[in-house]
PDB file of N, CA and C in Angstrom:
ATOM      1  N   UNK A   1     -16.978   2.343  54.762  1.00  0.00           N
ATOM      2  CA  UNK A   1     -17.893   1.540  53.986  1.00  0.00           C
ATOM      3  C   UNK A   1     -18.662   2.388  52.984  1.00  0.00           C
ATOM      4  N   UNK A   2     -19.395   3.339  53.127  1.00  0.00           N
ATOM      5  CA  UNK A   2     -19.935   4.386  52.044  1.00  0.00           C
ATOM      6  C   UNK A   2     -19.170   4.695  51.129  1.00  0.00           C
ATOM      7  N   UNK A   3     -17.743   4.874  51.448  1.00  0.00           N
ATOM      8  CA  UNK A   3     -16.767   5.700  50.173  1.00  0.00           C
ATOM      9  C   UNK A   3     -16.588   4.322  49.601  1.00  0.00           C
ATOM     10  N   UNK A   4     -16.628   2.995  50.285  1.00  0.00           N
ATOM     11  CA  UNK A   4     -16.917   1.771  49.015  1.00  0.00           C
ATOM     12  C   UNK A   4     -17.894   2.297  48.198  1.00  0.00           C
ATOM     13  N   UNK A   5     -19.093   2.345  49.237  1.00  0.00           N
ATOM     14  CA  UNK A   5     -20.629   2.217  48.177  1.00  0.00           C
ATOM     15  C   UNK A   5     -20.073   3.412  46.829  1.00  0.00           C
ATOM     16  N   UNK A   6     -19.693   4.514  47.159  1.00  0.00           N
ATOM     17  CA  UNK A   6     -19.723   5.699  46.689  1.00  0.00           C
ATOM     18  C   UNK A   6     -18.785   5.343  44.893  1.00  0.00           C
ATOM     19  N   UNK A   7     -17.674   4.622  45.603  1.00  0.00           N
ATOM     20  CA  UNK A   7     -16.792   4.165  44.220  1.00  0.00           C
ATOM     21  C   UNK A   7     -17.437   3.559  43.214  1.00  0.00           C
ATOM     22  N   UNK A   8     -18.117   2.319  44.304  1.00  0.00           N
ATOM     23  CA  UNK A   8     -19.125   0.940  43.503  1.00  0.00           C
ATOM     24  C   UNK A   8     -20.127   2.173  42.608  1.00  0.00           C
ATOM     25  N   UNK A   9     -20.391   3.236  43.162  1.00  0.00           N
ATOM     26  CA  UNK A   9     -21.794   3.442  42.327  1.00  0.00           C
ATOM     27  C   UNK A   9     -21.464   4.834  41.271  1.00  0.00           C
ATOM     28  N   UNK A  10     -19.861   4.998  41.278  1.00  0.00           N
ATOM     29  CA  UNK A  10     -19.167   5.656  39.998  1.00  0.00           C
ATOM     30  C   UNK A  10     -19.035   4.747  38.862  1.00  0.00           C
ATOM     31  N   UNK A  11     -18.330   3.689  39.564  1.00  0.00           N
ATOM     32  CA  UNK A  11     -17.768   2.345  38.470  1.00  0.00           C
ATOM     33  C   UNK A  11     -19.149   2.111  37.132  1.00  0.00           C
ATOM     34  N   UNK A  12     -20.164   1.938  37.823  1.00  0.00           N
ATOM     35  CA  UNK A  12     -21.664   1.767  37.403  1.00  0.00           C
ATOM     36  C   UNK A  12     -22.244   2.656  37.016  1.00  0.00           C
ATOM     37  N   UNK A  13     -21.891   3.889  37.527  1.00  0.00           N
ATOM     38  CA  UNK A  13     -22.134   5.276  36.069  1.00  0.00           C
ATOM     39  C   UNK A  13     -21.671   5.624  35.285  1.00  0.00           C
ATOM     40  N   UNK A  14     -20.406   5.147  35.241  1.00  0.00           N
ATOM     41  CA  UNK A  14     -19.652   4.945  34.076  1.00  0.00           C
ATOM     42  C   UNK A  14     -19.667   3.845  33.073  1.00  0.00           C
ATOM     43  N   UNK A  15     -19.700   2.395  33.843  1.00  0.00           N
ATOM     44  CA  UNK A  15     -20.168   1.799  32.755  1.00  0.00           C
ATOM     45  C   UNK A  15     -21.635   1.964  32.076  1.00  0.00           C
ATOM     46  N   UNK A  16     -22.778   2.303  32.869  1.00  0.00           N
ATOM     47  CA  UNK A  16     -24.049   3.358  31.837  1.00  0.00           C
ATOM     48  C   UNK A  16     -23.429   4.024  30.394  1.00  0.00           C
ATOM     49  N   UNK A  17     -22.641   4.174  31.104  1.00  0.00           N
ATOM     50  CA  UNK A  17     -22.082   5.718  30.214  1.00  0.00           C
ATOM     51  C   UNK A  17     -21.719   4.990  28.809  1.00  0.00           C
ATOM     52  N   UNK A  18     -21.128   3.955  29.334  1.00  0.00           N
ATOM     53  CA  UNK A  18     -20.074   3.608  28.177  1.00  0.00           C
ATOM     54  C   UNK A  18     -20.706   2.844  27.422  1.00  0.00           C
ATOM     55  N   UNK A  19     -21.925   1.886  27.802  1.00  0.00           N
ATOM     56  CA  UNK A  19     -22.884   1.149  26.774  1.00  0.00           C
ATOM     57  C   UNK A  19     -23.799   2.295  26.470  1.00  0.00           C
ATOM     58  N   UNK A  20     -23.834   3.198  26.533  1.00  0.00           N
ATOM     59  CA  UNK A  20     -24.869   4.382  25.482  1.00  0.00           C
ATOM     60  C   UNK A  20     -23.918   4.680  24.544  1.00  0.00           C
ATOM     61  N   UNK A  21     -22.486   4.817  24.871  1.00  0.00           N
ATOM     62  CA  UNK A  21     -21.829   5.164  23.933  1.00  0.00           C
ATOM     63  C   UNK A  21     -21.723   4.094  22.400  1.00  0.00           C
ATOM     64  N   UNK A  22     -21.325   2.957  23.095  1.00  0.00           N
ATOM     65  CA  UNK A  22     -21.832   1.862  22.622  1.00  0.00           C
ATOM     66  C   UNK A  22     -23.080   1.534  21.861  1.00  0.00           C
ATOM     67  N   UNK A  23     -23.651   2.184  22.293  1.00  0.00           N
ATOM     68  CA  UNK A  23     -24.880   1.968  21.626  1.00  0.00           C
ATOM     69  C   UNK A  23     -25.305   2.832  20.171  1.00  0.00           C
ATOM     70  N   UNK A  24     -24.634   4.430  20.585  1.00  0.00           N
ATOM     71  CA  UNK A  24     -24.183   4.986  19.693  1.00  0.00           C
ATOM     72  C   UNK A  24     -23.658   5.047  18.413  1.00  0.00           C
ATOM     73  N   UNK A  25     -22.216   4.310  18.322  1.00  0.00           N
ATOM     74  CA  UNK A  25     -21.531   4.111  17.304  1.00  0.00           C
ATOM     75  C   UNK A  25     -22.195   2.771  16.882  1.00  0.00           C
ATOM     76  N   UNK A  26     -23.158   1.508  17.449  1.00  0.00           N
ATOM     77  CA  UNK A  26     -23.578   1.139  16.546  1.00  0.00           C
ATOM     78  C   UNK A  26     -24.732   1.666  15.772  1.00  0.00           C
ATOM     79  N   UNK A  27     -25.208   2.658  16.170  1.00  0.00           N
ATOM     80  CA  UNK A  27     -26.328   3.366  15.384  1.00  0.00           C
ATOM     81  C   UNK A  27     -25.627   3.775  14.114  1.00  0.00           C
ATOM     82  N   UNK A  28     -24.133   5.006  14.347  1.00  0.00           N
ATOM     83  CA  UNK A  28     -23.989   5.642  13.223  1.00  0.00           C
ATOM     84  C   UNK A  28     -23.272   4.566  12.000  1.00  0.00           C
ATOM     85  N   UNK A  29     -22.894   3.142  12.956  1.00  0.00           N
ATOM     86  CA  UNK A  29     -22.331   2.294  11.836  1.00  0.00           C
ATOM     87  C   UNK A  29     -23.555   1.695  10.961  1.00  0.00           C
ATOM     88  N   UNK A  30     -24.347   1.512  11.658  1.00  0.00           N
ATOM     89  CA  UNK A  30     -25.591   1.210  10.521  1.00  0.00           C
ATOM     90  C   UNK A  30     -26.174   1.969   9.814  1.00  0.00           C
ATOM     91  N   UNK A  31     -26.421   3.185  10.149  1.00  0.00           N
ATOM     92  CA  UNK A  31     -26.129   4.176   9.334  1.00  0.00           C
ATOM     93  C   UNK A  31     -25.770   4.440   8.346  1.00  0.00           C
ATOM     94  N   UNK A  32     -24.205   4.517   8.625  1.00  0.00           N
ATOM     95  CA  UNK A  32     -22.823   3.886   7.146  1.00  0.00           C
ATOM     96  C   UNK A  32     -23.312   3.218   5.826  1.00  0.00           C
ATOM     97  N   UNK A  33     -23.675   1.757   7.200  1.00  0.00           N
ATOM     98  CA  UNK A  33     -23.673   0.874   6.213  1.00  0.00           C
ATOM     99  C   UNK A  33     -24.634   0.834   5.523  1.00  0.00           C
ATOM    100  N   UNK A  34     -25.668   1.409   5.555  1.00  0.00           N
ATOM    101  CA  UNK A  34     -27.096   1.470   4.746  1.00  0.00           C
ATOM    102  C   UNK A  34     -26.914   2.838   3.466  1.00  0.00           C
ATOM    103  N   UNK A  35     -25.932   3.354   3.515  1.00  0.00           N
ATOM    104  CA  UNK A  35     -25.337   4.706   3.049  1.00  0.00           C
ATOM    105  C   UNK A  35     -24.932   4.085   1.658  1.00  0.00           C
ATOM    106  N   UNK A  36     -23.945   2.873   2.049  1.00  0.00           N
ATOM    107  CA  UNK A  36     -23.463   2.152   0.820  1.00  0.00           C
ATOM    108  C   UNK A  36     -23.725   1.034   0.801  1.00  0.00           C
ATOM    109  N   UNK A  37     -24.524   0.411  -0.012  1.00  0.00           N
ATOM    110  CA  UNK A  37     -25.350  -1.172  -0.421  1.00  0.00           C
ATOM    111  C   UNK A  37     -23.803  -1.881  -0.303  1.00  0.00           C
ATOM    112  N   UNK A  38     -22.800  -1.671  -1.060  1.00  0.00           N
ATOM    113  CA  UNK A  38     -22.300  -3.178  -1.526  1.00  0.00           C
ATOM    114  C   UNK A  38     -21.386  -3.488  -0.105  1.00  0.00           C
ATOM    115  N   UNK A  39     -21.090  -2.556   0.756  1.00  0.00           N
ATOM    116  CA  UNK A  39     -20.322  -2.720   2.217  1.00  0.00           C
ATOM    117  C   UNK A  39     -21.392  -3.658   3.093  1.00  0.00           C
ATOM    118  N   UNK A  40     -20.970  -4.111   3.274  1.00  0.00           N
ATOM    119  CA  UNK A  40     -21.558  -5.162   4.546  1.00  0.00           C
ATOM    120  C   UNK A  40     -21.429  -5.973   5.636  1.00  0.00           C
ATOM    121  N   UNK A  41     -21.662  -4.971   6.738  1.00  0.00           N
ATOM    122  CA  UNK A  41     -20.801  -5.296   8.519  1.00  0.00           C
ATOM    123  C   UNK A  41     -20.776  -6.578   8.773  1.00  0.00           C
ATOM    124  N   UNK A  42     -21.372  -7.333   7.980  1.00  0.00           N
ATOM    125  CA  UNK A  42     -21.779  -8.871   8.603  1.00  0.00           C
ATOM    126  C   UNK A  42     -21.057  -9.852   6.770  1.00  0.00           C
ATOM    127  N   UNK A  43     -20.450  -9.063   5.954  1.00  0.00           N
ATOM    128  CA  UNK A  43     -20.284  -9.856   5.001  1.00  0.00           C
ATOM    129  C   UNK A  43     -18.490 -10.333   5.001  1.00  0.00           C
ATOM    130  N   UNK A  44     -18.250  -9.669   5.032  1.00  0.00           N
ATOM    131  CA  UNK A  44     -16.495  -9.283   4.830  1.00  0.00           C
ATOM    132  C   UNK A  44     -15.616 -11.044   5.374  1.00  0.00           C
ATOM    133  N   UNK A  45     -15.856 -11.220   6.324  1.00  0.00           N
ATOM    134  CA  UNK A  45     -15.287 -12.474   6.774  1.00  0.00           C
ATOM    135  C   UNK A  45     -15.103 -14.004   6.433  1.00  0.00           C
ATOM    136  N   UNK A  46     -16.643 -14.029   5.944  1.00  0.00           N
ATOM    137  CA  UNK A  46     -16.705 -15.068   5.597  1.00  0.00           C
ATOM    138  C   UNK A  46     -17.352 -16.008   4.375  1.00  0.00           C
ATOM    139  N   UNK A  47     -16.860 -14.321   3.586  1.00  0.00           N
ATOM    140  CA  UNK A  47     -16.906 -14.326   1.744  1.00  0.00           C
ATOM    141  C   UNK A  47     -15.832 -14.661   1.179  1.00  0.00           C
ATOM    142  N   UNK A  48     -16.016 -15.817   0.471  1.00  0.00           N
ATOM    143  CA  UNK A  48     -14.851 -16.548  -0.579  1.00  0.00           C
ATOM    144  C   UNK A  48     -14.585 -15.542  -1.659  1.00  0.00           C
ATOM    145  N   UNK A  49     -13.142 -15.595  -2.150  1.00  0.00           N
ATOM    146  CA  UNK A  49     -13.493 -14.997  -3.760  1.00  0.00           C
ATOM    147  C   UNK A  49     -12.685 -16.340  -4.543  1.00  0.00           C
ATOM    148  N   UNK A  50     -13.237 -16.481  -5.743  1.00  0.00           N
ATOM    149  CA  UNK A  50     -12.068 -17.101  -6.342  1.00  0.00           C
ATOM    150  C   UNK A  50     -11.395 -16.928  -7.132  1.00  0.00           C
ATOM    151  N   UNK A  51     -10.275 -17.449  -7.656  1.00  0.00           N
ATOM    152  CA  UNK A  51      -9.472 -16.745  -8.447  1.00  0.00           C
ATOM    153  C   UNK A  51      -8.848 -17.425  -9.782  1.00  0.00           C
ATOM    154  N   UNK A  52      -8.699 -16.776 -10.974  1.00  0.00           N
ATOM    155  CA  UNK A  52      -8.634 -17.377 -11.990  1.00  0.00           C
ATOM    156  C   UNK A  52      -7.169 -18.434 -11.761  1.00  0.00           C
ATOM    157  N   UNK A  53      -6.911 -19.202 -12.796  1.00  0.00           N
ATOM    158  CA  UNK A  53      -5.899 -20.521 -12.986  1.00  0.00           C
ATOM    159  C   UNK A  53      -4.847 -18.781 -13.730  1.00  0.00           C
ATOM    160  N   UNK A  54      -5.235 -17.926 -14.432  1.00  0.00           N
ATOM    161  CA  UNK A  54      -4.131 -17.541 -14.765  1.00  0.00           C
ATOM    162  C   UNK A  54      -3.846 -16.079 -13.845  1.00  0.00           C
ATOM    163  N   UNK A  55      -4.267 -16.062 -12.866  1.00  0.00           N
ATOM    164  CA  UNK A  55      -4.113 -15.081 -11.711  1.00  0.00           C
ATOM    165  C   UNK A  55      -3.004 -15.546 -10.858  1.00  0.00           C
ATOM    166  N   UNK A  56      -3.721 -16.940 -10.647  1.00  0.00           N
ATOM    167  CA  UNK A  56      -2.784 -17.964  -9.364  1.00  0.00           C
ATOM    168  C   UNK A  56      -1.361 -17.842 -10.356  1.00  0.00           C
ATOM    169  N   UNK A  57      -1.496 -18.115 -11.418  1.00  0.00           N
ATOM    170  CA  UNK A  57      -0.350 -18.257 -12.189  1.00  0.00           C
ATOM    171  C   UNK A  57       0.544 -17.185 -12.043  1.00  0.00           C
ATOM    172  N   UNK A  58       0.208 -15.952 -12.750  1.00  0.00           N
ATOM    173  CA  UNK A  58       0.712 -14.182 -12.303  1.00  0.00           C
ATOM    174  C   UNK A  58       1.673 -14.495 -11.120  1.00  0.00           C
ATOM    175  N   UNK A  59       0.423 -14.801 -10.128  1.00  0.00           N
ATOM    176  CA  UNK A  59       1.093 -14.693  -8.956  1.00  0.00           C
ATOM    177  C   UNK A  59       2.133 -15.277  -8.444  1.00  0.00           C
ATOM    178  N   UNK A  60       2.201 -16.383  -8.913  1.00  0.00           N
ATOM    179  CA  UNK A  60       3.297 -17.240  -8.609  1.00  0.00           C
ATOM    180  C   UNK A  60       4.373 -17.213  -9.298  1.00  0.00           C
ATOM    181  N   UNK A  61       4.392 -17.004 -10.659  1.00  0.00           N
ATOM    182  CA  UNK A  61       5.327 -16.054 -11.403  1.00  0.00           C
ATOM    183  C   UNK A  61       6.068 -15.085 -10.677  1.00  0.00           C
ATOM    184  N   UNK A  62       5.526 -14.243 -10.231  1.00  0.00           N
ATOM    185  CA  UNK A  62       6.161 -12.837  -9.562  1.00  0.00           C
ATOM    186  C   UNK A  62       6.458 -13.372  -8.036  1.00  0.00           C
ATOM    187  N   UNK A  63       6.426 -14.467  -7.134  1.00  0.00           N
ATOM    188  CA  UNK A  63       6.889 -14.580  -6.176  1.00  0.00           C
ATOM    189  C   UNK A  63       8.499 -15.566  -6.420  1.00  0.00           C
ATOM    190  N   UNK A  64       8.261 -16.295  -7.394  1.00  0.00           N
ATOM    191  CA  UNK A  64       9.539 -16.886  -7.745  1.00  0.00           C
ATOM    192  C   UNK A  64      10.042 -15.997  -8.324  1.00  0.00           C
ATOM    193  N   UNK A  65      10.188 -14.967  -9.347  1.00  0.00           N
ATOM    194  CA  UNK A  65      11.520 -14.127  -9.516  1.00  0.00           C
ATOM    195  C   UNK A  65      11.616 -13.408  -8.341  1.00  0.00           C
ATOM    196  N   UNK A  66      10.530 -12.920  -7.065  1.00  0.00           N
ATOM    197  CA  UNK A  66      10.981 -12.350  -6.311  1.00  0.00           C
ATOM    198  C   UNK A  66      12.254 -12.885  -5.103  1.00  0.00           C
ATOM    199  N   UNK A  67      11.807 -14.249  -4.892  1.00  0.00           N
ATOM    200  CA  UNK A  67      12.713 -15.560  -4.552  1.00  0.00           C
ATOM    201  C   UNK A  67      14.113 -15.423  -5.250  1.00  0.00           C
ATOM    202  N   UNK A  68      13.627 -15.708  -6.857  1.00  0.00           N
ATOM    203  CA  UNK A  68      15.278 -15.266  -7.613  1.00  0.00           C
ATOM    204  C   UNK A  68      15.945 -14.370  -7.044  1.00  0.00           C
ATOM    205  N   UNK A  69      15.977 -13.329  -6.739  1.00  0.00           N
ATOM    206  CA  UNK A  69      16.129 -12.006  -6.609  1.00  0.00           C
ATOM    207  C   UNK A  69      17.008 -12.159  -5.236  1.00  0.00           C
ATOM    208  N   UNK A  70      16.005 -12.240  -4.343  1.00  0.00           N
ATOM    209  CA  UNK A  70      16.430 -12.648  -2.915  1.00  0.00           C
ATOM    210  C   UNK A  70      18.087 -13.788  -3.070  1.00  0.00           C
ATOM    211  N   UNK A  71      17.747 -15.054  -3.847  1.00  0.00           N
ATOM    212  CA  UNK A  71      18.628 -15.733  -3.585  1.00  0.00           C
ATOM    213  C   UNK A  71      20.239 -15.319  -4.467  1.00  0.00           C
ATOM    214  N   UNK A  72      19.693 -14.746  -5.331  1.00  0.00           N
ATOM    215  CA  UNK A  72      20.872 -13.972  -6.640  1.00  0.00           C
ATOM    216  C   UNK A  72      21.850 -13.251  -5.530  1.00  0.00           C
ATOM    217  N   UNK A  73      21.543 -12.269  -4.707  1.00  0.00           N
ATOM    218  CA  UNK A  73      22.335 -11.738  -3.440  1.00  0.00           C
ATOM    219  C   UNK A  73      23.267 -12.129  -2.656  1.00  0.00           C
ATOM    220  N   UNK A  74      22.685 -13.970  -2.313  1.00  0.00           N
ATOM    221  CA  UNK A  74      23.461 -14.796  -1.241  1.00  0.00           C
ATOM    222  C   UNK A  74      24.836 -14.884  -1.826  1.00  0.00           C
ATOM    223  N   UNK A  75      25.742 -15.375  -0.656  1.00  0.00           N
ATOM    224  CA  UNK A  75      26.753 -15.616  -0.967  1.00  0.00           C
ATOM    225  C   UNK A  75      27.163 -16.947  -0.895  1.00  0.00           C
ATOM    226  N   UNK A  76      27.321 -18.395  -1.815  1.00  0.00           N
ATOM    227  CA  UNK A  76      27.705 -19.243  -1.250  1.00  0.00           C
ATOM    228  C   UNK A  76      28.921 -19.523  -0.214  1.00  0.00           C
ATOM    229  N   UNK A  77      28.933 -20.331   0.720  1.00  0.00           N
ATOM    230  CA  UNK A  77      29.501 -21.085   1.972  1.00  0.00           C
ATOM    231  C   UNK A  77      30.745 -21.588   1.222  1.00  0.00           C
ATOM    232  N   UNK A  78      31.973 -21.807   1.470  1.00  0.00           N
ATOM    233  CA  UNK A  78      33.144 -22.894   1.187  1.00  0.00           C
ATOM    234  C   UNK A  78      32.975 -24.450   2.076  1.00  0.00           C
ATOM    235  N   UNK A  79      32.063 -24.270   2.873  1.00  0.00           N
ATOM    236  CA  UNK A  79      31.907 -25.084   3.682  1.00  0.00           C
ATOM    237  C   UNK A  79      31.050 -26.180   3.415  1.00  0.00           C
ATOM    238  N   UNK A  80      31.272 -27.758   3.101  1.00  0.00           N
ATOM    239  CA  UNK A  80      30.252 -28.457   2.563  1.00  0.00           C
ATOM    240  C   UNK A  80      28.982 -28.973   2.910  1.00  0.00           C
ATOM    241  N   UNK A  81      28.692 -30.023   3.216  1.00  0.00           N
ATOM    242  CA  UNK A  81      27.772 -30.211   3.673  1.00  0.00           C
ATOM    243  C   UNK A  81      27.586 -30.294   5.223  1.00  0.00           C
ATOM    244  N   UNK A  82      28.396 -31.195   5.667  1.00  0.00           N
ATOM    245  CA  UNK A  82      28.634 -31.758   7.059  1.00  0.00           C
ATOM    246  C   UNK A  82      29.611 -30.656   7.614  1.00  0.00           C
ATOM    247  N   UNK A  83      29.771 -29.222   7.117  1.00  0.00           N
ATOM    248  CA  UNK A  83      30.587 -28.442   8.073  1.00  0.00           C
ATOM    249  C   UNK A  83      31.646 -28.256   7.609  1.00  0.00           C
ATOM    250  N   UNK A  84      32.663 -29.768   6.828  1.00  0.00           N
ATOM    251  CA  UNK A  84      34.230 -29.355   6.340  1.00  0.00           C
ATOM    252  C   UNK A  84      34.026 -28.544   5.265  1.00  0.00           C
ATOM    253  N   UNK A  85      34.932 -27.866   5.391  1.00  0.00           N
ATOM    254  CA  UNK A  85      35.600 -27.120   4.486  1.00  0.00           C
ATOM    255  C   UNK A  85      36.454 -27.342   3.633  1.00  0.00           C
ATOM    256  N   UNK A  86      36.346 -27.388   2.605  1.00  0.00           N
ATOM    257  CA  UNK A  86      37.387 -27.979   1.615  1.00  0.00           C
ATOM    258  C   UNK A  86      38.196 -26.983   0.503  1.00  0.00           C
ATOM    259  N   UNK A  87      39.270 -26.514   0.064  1.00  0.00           N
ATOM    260  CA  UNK A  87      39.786 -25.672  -0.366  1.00  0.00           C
ATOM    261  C   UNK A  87      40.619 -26.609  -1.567  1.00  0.00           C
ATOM    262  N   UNK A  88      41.102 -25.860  -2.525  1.00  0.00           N
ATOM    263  CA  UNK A  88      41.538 -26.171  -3.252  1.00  0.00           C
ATOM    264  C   UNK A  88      43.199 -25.938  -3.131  1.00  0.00           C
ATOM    265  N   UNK A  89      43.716 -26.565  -4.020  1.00  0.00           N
ATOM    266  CA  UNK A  89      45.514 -26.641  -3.617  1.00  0.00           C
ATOM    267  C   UNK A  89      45.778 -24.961  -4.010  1.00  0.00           C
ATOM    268  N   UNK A  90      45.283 -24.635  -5.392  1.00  0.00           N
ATOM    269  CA  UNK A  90      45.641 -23.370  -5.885  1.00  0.00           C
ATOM    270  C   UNK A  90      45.313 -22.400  -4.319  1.00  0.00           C
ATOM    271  N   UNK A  91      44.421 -22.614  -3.934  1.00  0.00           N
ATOM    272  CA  UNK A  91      43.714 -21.337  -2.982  1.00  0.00           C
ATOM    273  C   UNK A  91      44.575 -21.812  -1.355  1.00  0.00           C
ATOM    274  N   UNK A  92      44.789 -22.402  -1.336  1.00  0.00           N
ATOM    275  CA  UNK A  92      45.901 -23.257  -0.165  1.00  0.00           C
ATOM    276  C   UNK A  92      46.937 -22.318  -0.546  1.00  0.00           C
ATOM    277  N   UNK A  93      47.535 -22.383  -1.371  1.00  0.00           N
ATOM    278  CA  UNK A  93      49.090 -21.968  -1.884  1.00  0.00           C
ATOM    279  C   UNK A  93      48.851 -20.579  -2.043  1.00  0.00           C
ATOM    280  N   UNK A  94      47.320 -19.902  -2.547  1.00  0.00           N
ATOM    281  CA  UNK A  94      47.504 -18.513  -2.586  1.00  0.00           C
ATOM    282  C   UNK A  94      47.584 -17.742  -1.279  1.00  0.00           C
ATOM    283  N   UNK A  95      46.958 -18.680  -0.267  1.00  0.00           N
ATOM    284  CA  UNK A  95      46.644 -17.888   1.431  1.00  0.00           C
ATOM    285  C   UNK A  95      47.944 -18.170   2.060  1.00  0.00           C
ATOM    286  N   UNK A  96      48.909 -19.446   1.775  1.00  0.00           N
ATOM    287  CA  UNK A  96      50.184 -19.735   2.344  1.00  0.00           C
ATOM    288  C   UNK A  96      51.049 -18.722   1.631  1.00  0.00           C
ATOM    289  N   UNK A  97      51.163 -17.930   0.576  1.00  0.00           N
ATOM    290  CA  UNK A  97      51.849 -17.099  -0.061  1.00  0.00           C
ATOM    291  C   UNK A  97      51.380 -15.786   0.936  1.00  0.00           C
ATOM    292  N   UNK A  98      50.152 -15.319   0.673  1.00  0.00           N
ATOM    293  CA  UNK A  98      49.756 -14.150   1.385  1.00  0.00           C
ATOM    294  C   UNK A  98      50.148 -14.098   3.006  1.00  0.00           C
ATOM    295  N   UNK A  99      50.216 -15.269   3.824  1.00  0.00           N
ATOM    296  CA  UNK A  99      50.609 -15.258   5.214  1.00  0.00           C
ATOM    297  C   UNK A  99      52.328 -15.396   5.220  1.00  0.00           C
ATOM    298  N   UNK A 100      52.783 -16.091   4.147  1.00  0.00           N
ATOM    299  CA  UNK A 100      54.525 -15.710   4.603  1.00  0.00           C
ATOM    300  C   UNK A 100      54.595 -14.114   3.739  1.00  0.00           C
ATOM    301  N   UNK A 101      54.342 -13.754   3.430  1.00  0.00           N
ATOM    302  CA  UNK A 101      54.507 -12.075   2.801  1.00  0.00           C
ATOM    303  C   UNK A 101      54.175 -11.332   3.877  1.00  0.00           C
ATOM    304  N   UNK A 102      52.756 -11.344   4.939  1.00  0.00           N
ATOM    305  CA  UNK A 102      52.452 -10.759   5.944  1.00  0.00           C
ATOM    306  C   UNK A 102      53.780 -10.927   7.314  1.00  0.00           C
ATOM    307  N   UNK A 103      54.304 -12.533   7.203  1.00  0.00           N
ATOM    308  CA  UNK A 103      55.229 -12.480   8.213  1.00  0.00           C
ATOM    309  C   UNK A 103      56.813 -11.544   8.112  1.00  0.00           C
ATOM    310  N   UNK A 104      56.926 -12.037   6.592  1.00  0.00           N
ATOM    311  CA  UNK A 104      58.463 -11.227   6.128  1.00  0.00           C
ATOM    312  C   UNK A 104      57.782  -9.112   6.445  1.00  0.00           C
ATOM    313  N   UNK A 105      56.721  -8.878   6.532  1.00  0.00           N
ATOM    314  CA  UNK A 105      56.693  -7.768   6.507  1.00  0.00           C
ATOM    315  C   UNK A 105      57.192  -7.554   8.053  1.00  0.00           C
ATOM    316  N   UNK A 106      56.639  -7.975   9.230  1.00  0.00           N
ATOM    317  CA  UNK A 106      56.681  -8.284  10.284  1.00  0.00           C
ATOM    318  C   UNK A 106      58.043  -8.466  10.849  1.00  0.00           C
ATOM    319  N   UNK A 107      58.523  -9.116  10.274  1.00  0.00           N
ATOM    320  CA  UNK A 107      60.172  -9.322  10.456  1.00  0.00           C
ATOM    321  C   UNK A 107      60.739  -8.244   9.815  1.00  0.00           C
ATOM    322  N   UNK A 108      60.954  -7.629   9.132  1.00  0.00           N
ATOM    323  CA  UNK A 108      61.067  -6.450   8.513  1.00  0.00           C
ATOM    324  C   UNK A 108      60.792  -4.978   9.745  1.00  0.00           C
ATOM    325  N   UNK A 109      59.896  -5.292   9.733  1.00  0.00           N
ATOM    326  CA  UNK A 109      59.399  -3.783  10.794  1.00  0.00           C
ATOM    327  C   UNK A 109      60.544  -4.319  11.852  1.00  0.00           C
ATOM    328  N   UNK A 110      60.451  -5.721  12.162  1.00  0.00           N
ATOM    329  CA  UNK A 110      61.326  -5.733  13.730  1.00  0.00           C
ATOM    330  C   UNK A 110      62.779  -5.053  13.637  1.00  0.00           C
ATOM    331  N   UNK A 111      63.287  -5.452  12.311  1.00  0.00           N
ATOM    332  CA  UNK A 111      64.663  -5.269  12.089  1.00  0.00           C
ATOM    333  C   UNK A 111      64.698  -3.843  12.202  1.00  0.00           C
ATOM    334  N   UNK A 112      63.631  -2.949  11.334  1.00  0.00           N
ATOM    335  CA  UNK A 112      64.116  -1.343  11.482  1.00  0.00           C
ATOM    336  C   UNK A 112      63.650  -0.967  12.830  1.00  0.00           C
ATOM    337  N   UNK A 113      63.558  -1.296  13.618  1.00  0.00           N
ATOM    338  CA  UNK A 113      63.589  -0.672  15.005  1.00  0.00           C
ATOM    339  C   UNK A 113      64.520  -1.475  15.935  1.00  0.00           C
TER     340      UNK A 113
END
C-alpha cells in the first residue's frame, strides 16, 4: 500500500512540474507577442480577409489551366458509356490482320522444329 501512496505522490510531482512548465512558456509567449504589435495569440483564427473580384479571378484562372494540364495527360477509354466497347471495321480488320500474322508465325516455328 505505501509503494501505491509513493507512485500516487510522484504522478503529482510531476504533474506540479509540468503546469510550472506550463506556466512558463505562457509567460515567454506573451512576451513574443508584446515584442511584435501586429502578431496576435488571440487574433489569427477568427480574422476574415477579403479578397478582390480580380484576385478570385487570378485564382481561378490558374486552377483551370492547372485542371487543363492535368486533363491534357489522360488518355481517353474506347469504351462508351454503359461499358461497350465499340471499334471500328478499319481497327477490327487491323487487330484480325495482326492476330493471323502472330498465328502464321506460330505455325511456322512449329514446322522448323
Amino acid at each position: 500500500m505505501s509503494n501505491l501512496k509513493n507512485v500516487l505522490q510522484q504522478v503529482r510531482d510531476e504533474r506540479k512540474q509540468a503546469e510550472l512548465r506550463v506556466e512558463k512558456l505562457d509567460e515567454v509567449i506573451h512576451g513574443l507577442v508584446g515584442l511584435n504589435g501586429s502578431v496576435s495569440a488571440s487574433k489569427g483564427a477568427g480574422q476574415k480577409h477579403t479578397m478582390s473580384a480580380s484576385a478570385r479571378r487570378r485564382i481561378s484562372l490558374a486552377q483551370k489551366a492547372r485542371w487543363a494540364k492535368v486533363r491534357a495527360g489522360k488518355v481517353v477509354s474506347i469504351a462508351g458509356k454503359r461499358g461497350k466497347s465499340t471499334i471500328s471495321a478499319a481497327g477490327r480488320k487491323r487487330i484480325a490482320a495482326a492476330q493471323r500474322a502472330r498465328w502464321a508465325k506460330v505455325r511456322a516455328a512449329k514446322k522448323a522444329a
